[in-house]
N, C-alpha and C. Protein backbone atom coordinates (compact mmCIF):
# COMPACT_ATOMS: atom_id res chain seq x y z
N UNK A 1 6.48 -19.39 95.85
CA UNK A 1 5.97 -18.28 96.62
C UNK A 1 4.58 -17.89 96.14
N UNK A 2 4.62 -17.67 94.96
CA UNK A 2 2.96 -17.19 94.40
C UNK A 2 1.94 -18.06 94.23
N UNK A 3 2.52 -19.72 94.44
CA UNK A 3 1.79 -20.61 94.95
C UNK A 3 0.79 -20.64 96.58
N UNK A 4 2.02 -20.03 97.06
CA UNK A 4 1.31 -20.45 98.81
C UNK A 4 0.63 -19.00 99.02
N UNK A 5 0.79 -18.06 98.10
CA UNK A 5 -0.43 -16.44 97.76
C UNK A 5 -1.70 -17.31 97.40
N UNK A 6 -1.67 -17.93 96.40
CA UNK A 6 -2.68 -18.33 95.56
C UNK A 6 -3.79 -19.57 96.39
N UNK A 7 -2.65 -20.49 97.11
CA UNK A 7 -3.78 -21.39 97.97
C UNK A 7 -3.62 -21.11 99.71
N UNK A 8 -3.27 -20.16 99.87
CA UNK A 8 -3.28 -19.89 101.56
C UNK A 8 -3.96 -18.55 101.30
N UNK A 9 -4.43 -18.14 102.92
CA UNK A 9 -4.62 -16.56 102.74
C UNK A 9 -4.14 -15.56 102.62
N UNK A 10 -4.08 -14.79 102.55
CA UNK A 10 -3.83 -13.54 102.54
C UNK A 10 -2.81 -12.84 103.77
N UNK A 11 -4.24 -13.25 105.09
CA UNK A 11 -3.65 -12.95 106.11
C UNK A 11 -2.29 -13.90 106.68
N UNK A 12 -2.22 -14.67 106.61
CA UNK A 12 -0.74 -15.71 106.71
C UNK A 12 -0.04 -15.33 106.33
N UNK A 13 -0.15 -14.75 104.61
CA UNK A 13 1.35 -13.98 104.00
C UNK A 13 2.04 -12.96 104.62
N UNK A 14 0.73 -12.11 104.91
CA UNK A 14 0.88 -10.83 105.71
C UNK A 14 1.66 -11.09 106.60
N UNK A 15 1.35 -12.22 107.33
CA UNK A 15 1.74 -11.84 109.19
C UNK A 15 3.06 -13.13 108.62
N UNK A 16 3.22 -13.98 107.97
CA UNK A 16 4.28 -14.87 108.24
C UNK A 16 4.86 -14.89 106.76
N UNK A 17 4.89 -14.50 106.17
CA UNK A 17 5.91 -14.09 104.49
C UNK A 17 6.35 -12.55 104.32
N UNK A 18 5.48 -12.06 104.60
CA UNK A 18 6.27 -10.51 104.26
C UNK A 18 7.08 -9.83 105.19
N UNK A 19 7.17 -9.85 106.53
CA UNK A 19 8.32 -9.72 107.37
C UNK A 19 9.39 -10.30 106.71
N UNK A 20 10.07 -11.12 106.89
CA UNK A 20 11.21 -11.47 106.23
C UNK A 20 11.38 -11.12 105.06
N UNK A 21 10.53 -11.14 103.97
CA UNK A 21 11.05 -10.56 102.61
C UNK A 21 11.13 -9.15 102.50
N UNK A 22 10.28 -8.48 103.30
CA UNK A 22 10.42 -6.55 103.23
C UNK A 22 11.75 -6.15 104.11
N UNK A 23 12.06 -6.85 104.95
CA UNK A 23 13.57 -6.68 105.87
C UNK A 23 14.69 -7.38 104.62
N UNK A 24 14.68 -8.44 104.08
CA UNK A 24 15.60 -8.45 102.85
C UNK A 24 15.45 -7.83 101.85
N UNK A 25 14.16 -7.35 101.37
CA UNK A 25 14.24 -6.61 100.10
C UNK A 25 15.01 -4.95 101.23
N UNK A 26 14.73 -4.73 102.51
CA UNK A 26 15.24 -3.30 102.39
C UNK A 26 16.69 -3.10 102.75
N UNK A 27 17.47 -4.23 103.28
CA UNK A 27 18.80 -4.58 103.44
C UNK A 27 19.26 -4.52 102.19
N UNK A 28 18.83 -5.60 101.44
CA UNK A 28 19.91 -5.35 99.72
C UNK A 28 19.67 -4.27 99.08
N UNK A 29 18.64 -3.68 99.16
CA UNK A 29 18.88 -2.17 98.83
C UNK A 29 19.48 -1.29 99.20
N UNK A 30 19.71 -1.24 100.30
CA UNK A 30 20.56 -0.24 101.58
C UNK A 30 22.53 -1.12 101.25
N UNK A 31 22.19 -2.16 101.49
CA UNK A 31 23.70 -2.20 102.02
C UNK A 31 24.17 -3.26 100.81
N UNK A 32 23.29 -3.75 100.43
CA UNK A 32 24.15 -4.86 99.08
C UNK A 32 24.75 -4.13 97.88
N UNK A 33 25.87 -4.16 97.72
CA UNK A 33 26.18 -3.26 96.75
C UNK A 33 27.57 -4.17 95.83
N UNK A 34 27.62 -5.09 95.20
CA UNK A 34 28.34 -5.76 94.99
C UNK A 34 28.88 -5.74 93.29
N UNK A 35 27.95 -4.73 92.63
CA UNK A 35 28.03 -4.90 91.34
C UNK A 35 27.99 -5.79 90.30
N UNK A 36 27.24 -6.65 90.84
CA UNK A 36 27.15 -7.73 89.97
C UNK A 36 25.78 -8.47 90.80
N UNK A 37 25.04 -8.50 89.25
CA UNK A 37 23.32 -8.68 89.64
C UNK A 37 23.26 -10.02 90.21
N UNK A 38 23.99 -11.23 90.00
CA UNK A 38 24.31 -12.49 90.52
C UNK A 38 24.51 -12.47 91.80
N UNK A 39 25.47 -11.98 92.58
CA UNK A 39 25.78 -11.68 93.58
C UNK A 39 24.64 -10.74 95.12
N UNK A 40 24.49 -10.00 94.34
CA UNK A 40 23.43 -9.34 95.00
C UNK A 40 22.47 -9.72 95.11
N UNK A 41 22.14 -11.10 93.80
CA UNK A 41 20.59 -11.64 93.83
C UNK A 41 20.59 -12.88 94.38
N UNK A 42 21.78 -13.35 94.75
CA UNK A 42 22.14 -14.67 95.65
C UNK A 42 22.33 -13.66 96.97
N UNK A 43 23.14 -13.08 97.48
CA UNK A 43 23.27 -12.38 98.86
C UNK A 43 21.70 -12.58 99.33
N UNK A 44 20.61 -12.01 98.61
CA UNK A 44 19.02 -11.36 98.60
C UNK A 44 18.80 -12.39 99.20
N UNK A 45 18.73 -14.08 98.51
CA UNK A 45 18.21 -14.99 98.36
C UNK A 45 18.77 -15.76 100.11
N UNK A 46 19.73 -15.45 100.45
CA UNK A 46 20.42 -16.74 101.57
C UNK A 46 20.06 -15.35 102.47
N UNK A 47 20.04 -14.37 102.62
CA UNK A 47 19.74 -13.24 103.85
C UNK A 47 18.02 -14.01 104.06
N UNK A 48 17.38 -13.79 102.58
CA UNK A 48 15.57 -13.82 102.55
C UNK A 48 15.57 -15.88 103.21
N UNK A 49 16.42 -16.50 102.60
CA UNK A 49 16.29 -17.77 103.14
C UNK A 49 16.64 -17.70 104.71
N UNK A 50 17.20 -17.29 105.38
CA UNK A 50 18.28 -17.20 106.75
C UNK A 50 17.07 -16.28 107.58
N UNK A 51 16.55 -15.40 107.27
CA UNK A 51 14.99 -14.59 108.12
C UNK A 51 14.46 -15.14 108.04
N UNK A 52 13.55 -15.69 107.00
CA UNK A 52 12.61 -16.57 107.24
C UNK A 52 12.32 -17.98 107.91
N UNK A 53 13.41 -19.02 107.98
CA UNK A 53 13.98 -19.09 108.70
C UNK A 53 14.11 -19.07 109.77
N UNK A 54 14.35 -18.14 110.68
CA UNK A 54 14.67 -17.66 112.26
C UNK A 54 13.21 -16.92 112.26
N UNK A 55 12.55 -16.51 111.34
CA UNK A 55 11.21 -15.55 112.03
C UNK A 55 10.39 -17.33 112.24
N UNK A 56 10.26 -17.92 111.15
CA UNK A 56 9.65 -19.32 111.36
C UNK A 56 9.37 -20.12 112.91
N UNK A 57 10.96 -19.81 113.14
CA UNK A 57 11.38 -20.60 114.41
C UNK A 57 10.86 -20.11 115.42
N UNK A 58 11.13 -18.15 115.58
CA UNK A 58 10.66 -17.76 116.33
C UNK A 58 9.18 -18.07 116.61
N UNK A 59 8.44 -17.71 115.96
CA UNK A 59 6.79 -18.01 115.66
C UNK A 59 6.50 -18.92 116.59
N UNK A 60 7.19 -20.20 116.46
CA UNK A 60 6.52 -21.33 116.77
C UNK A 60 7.38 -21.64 118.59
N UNK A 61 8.32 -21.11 118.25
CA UNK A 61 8.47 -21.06 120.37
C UNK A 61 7.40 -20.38 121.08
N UNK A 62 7.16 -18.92 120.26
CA UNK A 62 6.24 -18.06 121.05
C UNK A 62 4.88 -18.48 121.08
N UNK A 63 4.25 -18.65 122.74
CA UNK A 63 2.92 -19.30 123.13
C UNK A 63 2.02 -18.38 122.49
N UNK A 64 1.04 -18.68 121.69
CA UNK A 64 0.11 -18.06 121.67
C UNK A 64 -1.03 -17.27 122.73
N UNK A 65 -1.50 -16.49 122.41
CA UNK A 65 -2.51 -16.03 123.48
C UNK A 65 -3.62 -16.91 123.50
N UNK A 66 -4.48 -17.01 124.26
CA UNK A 66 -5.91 -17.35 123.81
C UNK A 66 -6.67 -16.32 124.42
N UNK A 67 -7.85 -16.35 123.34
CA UNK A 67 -8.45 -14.90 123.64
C UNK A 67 -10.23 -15.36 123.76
């Protein structure tokens, strides 16, 4: 992850990495509650793998504009 920060831009992370990770980081906070840091930090991991994922997919059906 702090690889594709370090050689991509900025704006890419923005618009295509942090959607999916700010919707999993605010789900396992809200609703993961499992008591056990393993659990909750694997739940994190296959929710943050499973959005990203489907936002990916989405992305690339939707036509771009041209402007």
């Amino acid at each position: 992850m702090i690889s594709r920060v370090r050689f991509e831009s900025v704006h890419r992370f923005v618009v295509q990495d942090l959607p999916p990770l700010a919707i999993s980081m605010v789900t396992a906070e809200l609703f993961f509650k499992f008591r056990s840091f393993l659990l909750e930090c694997s739940a994190f991991l296959v929710l943050w793998y499973g959005l990203d994922w489907a936002y990916s997919r989405i992305r690339t059906l939707r036509p771009r504009s041209r402007a």
